[in-house]
PDB file of N, CA and C in Angstrom:
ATOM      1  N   UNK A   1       0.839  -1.178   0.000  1.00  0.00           N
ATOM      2  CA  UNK A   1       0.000   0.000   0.000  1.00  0.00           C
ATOM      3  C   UNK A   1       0.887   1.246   0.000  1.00  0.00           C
ATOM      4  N   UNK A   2       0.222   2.196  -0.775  1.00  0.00           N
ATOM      5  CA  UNK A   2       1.252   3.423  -0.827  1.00  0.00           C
ATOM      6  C   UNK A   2       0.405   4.679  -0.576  1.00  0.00           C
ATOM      7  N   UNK A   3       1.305   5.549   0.483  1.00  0.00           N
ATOM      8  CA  UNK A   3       0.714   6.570   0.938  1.00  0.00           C
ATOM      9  C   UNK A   3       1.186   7.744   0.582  1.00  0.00           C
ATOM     10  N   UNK A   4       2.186   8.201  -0.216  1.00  0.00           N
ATOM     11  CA  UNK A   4       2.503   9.145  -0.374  1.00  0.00           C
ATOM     12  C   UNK A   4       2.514   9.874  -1.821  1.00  0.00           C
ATOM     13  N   UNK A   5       2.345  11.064  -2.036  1.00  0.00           N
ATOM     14  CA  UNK A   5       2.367  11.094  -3.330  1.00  0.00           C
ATOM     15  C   UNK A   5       2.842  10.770  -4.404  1.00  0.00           C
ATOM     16  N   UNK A   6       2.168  10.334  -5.377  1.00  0.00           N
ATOM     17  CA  UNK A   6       3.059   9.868  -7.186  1.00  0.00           C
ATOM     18  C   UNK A   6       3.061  11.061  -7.770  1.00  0.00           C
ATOM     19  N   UNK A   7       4.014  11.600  -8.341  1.00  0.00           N
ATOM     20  CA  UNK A   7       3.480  12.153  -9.500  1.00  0.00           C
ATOM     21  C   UNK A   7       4.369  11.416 -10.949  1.00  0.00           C
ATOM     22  N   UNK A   8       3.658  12.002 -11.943  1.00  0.00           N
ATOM     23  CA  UNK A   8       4.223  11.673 -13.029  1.00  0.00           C
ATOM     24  C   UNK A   8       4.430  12.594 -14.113  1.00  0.00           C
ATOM     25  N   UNK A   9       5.595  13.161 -15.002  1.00  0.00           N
ATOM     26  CA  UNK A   9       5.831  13.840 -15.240  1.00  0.00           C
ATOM     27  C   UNK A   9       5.861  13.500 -17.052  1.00  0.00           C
ATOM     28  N   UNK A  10       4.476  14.351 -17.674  1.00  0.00           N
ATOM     29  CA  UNK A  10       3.897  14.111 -18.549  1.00  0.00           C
ATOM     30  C   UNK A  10       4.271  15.156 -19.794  1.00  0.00           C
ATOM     31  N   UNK A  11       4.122  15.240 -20.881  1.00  0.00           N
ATOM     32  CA  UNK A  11       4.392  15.717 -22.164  1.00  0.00           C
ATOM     33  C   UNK A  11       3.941  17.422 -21.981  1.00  0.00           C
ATOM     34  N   UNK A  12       2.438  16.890 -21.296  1.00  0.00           N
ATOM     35  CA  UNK A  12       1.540  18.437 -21.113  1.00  0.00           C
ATOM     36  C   UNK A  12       1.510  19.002 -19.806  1.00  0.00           C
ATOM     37  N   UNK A  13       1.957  18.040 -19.079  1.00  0.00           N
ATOM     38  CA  UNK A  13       2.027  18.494 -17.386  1.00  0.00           C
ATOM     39  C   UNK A  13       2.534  17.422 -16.300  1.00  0.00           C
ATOM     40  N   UNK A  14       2.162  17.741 -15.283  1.00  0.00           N
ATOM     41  CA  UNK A  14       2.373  16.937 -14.147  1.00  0.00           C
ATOM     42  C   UNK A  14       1.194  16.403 -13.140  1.00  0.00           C
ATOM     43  N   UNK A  15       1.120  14.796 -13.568  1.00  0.00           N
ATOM     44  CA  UNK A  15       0.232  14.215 -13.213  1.00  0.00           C
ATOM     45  C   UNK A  15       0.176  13.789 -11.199  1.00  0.00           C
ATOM     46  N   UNK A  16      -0.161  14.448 -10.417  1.00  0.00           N
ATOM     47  CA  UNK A  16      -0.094  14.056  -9.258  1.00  0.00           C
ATOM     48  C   UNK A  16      -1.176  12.827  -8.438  1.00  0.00           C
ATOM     49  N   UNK A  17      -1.122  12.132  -8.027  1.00  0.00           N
ATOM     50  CA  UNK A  17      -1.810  10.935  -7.433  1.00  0.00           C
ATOM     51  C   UNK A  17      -1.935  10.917  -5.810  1.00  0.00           C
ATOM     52  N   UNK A  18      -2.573  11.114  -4.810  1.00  0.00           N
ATOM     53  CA  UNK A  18      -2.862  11.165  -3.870  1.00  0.00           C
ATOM     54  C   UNK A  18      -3.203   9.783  -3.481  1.00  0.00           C
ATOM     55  N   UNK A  19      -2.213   8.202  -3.641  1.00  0.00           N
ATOM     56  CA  UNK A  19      -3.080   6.913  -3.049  1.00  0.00           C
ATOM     57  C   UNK A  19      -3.558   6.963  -1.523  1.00  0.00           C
ATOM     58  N   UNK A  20      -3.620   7.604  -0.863  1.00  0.00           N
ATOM     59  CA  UNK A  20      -4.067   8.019   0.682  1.00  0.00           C
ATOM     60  C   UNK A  20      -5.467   8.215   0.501  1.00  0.00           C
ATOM     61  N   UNK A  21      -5.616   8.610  -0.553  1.00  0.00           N
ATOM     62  CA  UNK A  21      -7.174   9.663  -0.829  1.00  0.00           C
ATOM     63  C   UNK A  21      -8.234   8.551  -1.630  1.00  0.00           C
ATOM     64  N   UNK A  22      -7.981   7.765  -2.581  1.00  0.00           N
ATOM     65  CA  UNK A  22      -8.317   7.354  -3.478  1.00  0.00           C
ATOM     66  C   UNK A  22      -8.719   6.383  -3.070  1.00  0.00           C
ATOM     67  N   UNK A  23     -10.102   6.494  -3.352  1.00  0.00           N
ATOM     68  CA  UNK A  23     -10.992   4.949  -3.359  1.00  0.00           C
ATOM     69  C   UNK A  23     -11.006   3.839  -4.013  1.00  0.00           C
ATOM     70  N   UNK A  24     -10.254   4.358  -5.205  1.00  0.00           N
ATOM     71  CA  UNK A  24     -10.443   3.757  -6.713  1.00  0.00           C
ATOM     72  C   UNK A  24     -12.120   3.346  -7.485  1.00  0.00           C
ATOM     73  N   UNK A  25     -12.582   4.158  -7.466  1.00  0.00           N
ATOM     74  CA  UNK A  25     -13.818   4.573  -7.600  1.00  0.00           C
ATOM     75  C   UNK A  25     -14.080   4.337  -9.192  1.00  0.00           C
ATOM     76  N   UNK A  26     -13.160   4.924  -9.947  1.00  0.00           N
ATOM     77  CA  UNK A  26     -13.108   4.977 -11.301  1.00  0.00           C
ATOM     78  C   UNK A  26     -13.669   6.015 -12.319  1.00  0.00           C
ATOM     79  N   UNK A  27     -14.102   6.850 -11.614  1.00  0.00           N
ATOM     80  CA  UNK A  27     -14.772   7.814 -11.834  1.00  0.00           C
ATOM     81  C   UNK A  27     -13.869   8.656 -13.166  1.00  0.00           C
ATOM     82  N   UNK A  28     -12.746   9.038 -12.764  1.00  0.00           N
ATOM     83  CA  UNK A  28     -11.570   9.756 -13.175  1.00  0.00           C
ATOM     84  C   UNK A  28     -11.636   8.903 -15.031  1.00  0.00           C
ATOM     85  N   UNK A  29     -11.697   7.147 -14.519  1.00  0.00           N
ATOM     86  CA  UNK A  29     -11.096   6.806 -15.913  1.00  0.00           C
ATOM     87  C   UNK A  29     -12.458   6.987 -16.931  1.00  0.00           C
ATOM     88  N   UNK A  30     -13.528   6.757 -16.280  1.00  0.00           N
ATOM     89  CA  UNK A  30     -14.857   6.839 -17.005  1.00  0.00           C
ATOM     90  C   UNK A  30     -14.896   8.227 -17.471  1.00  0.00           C
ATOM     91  N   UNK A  31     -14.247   9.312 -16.960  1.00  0.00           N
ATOM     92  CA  UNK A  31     -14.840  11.086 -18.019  1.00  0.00           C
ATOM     93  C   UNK A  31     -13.297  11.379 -18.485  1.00  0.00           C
ATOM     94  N   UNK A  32     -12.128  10.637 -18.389  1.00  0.00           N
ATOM     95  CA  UNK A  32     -11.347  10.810 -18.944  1.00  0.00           C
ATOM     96  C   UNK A  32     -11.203  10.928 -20.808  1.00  0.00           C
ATOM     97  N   UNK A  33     -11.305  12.270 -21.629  1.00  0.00           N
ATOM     98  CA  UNK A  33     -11.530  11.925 -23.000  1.00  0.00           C
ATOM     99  C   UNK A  33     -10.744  11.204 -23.781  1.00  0.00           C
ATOM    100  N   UNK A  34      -9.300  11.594 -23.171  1.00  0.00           N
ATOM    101  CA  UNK A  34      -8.304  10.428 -24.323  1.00  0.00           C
ATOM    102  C   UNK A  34      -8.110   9.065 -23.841  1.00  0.00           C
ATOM    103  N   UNK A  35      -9.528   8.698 -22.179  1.00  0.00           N
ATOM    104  CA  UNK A  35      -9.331   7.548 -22.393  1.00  0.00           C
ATOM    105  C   UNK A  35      -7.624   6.731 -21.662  1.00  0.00           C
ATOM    106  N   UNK A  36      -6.806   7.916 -21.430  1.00  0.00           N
ATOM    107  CA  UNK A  36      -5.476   7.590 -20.978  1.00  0.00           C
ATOM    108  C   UNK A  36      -5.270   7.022 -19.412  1.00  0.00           C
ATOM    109  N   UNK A  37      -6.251   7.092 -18.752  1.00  0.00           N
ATOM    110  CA  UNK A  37      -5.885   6.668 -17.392  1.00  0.00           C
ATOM    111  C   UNK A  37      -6.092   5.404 -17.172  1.00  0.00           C
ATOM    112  N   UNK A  38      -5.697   4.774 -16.697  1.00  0.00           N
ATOM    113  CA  UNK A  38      -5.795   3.187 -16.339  1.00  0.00           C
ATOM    114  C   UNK A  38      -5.210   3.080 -14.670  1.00  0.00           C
ATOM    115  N   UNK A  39      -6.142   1.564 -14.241  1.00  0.00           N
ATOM    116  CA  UNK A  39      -6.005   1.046 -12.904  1.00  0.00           C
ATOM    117  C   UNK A  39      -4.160   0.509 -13.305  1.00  0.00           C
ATOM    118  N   UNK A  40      -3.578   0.980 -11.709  1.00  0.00           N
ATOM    119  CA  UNK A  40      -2.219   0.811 -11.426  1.00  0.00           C
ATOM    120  C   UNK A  40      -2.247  -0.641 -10.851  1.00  0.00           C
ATOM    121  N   UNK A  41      -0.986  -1.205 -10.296  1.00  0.00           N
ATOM    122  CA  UNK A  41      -0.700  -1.889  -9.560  1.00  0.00           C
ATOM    123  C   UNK A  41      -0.900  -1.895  -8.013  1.00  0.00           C
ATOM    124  N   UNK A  42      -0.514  -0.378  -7.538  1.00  0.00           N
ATOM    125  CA  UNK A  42       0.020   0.757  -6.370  1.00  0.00           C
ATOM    126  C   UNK A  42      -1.768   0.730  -5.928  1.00  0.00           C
ATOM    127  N   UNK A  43      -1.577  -0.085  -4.990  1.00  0.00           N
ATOM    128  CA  UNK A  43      -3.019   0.122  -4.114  1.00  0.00           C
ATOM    129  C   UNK A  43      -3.161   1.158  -2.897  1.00  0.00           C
ATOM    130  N   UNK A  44      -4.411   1.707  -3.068  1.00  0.00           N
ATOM    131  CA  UNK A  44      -4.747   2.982  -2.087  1.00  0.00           C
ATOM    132  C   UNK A  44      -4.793   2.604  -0.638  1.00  0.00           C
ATOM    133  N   UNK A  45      -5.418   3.436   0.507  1.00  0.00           N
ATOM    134  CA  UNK A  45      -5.492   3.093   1.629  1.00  0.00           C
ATOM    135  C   UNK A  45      -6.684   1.778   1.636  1.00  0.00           C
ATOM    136  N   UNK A  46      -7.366   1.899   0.915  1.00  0.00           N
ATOM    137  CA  UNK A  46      -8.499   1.210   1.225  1.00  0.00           C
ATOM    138  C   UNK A  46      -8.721  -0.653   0.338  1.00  0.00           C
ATOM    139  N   UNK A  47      -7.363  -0.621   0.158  1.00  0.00           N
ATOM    140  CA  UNK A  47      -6.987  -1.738  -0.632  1.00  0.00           C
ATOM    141  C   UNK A  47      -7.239  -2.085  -2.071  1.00  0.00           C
ATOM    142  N   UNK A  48      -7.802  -1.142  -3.003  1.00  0.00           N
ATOM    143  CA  UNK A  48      -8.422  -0.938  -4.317  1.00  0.00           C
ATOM    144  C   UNK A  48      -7.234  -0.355  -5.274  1.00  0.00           C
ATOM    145  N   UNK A  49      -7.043  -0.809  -6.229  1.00  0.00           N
ATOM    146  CA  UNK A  49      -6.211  -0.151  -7.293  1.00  0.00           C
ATOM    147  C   UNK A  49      -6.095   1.259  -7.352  1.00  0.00           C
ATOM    148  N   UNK A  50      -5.135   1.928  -7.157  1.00  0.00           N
ATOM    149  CA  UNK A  50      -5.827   3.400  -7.723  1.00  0.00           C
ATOM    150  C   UNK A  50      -5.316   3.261  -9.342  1.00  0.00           C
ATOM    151  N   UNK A  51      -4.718   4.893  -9.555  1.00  0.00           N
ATOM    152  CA  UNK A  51      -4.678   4.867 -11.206  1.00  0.00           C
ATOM    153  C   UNK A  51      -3.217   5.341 -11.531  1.00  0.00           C
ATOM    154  N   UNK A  52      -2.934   5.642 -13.215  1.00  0.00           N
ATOM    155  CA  UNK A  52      -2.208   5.792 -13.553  1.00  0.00           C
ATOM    156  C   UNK A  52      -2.142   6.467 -14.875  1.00  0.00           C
ATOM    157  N   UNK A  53      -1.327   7.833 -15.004  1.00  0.00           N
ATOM    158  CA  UNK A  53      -1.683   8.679 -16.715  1.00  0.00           C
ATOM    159  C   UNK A  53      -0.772   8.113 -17.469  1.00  0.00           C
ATOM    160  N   UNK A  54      -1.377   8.024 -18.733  1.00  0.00           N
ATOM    161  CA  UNK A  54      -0.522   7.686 -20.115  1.00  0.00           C
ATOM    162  C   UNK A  54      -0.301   8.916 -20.670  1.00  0.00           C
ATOM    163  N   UNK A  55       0.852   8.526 -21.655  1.00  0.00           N
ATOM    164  CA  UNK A  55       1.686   9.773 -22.057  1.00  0.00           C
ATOM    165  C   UNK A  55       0.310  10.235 -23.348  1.00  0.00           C
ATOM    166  N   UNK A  56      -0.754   9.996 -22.881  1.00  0.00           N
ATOM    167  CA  UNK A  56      -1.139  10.738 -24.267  1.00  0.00           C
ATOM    168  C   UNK A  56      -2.380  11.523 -23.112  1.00  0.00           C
ATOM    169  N   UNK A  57      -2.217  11.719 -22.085  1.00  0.00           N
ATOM    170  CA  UNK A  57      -2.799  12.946 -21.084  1.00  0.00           C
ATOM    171  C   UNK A  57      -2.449  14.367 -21.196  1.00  0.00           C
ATOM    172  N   UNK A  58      -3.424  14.956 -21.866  1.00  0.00           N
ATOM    173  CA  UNK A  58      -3.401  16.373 -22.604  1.00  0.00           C
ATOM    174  C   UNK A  58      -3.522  17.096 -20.941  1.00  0.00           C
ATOM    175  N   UNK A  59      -3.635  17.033 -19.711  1.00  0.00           N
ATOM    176  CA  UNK A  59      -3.775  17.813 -18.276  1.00  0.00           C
ATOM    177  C   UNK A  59      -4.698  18.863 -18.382  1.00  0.00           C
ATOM    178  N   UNK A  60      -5.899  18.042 -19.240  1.00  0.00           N
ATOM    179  CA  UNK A  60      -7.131  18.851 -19.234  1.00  0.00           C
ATOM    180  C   UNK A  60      -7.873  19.122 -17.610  1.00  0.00           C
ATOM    181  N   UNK A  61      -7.434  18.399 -17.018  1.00  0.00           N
ATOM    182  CA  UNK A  61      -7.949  18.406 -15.377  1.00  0.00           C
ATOM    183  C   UNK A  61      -9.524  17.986 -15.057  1.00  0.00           C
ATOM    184  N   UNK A  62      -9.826  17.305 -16.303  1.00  0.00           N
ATOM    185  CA  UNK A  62     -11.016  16.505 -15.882  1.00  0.00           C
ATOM    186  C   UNK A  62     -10.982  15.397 -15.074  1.00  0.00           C
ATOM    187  N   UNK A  63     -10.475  15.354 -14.882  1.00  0.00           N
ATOM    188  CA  UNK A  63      -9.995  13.734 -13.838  1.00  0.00           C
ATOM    189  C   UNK A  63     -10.094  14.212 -12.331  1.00  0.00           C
ATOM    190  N   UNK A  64      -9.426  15.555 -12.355  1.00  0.00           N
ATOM    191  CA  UNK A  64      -9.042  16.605 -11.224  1.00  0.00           C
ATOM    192  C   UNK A  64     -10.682  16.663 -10.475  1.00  0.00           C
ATOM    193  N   UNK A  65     -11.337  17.568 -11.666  1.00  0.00           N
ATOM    194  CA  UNK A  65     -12.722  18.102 -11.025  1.00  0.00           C
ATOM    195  C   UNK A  65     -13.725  16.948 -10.678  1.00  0.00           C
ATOM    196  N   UNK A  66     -13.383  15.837 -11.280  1.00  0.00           N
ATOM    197  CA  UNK A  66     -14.916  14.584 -10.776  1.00  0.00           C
ATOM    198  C   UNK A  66     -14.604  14.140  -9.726  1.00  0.00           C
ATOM    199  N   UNK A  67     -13.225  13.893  -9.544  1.00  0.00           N
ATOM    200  CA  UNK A  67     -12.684  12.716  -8.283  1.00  0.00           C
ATOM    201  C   UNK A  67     -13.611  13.414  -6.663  1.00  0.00           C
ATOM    202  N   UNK A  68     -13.910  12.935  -6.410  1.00  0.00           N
ATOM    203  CA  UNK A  68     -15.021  12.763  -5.139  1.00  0.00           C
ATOM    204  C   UNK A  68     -14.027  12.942  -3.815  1.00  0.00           C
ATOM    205  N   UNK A  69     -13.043  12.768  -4.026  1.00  0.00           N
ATOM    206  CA  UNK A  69     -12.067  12.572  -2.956  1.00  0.00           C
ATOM    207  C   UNK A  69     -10.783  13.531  -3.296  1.00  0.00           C
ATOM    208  N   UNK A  70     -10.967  14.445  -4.300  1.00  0.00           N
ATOM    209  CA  UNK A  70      -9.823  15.060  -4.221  1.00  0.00           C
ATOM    210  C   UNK A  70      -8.198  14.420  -4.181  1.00  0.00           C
ATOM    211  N   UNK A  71      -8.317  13.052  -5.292  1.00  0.00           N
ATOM    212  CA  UNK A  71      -6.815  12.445  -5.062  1.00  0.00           C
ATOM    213  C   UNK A  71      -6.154  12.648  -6.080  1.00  0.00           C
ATOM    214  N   UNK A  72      -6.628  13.671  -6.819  1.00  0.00           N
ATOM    215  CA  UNK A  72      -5.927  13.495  -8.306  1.00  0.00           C
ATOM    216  C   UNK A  72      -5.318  15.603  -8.387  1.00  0.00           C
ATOM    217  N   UNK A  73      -4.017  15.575  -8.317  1.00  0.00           N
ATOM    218  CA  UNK A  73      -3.755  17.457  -8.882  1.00  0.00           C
ATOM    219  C   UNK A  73      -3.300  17.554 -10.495  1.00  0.00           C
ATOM    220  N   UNK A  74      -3.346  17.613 -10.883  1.00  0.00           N
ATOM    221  CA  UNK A  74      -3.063  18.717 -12.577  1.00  0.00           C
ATOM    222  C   UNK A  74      -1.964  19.534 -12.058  1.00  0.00           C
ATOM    223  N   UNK A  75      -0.796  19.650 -12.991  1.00  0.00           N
ATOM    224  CA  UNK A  75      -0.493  21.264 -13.026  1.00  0.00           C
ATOM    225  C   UNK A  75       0.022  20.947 -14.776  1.00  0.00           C
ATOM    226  N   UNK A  76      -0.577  21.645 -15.055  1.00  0.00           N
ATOM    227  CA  UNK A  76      -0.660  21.821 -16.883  1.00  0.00           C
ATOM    228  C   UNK A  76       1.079  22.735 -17.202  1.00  0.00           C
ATOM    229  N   UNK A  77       1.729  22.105 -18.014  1.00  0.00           N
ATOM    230  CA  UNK A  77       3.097  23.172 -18.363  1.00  0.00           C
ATOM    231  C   UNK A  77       2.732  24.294 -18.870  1.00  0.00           C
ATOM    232  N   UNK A  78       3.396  25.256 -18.175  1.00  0.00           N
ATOM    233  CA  UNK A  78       3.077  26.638 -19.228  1.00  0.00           C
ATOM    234  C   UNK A  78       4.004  26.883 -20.716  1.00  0.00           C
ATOM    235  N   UNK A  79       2.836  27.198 -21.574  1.00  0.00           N
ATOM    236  CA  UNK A  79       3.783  27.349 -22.821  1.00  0.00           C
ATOM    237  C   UNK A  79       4.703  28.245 -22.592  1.00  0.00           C
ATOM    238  N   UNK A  80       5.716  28.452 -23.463  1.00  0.00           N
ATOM    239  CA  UNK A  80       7.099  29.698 -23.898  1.00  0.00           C
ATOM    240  C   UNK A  80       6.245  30.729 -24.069  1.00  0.00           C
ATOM    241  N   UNK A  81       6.757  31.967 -23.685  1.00  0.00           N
ATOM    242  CA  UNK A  81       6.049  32.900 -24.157  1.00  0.00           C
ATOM    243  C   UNK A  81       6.854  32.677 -25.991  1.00  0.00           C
ATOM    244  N   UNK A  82       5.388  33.908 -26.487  1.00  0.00           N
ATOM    245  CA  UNK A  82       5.913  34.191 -28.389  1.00  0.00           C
ATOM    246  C   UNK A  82       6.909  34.900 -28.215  1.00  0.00           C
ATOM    247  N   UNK A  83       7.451  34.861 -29.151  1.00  0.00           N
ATOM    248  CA  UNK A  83       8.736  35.915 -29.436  1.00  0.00           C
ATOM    249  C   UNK A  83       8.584  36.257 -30.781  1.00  0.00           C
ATOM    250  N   UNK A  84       8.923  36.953 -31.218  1.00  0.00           N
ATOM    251  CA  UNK A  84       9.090  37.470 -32.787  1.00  0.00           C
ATOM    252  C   UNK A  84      10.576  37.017 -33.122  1.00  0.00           C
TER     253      UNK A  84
END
């Protein structure tokens, strides 16, 4: 069982995982649009799979806003600024 934070460090951002928090509910993988999240190995407090982002997680933060338990953070990369 793992209690401390994952994160994972993604194309578009940084995927954070809270297994302390996480019910494994599934909620996250069901409104996920690209479909990229999948059940881990790394079980939560409550003995249930939590999850895991694939590199094709755009850190739209829908996963963020459904989770019921608040186990999932986003932080989206900021683009370069333009330059001429």
């Amino acid at each position: 069982m793992e209690f401390k934070s994952k994160t994972q460090e993604l194309t578009k951002g940084d995927f954070t995982l809270f297994p302390g928090l996480c019910k494994g509910c599934g909620l996250c993988i069901e409104k996920c649009p690209k479909k990229c999240l999948n059940w881990s190995d790394v079980l939560g407090v409550y003995g249930t799979p939590t999850i895991e982002a694939g590199d094709a997680c755009i850190a739209c933060s829908i996963c963020q806003e459904v989770c019921p338990d608040c186990a999932i953070h986003i932080e989206k990369r900021k683009k370069p600024p333009f330059t001429i």
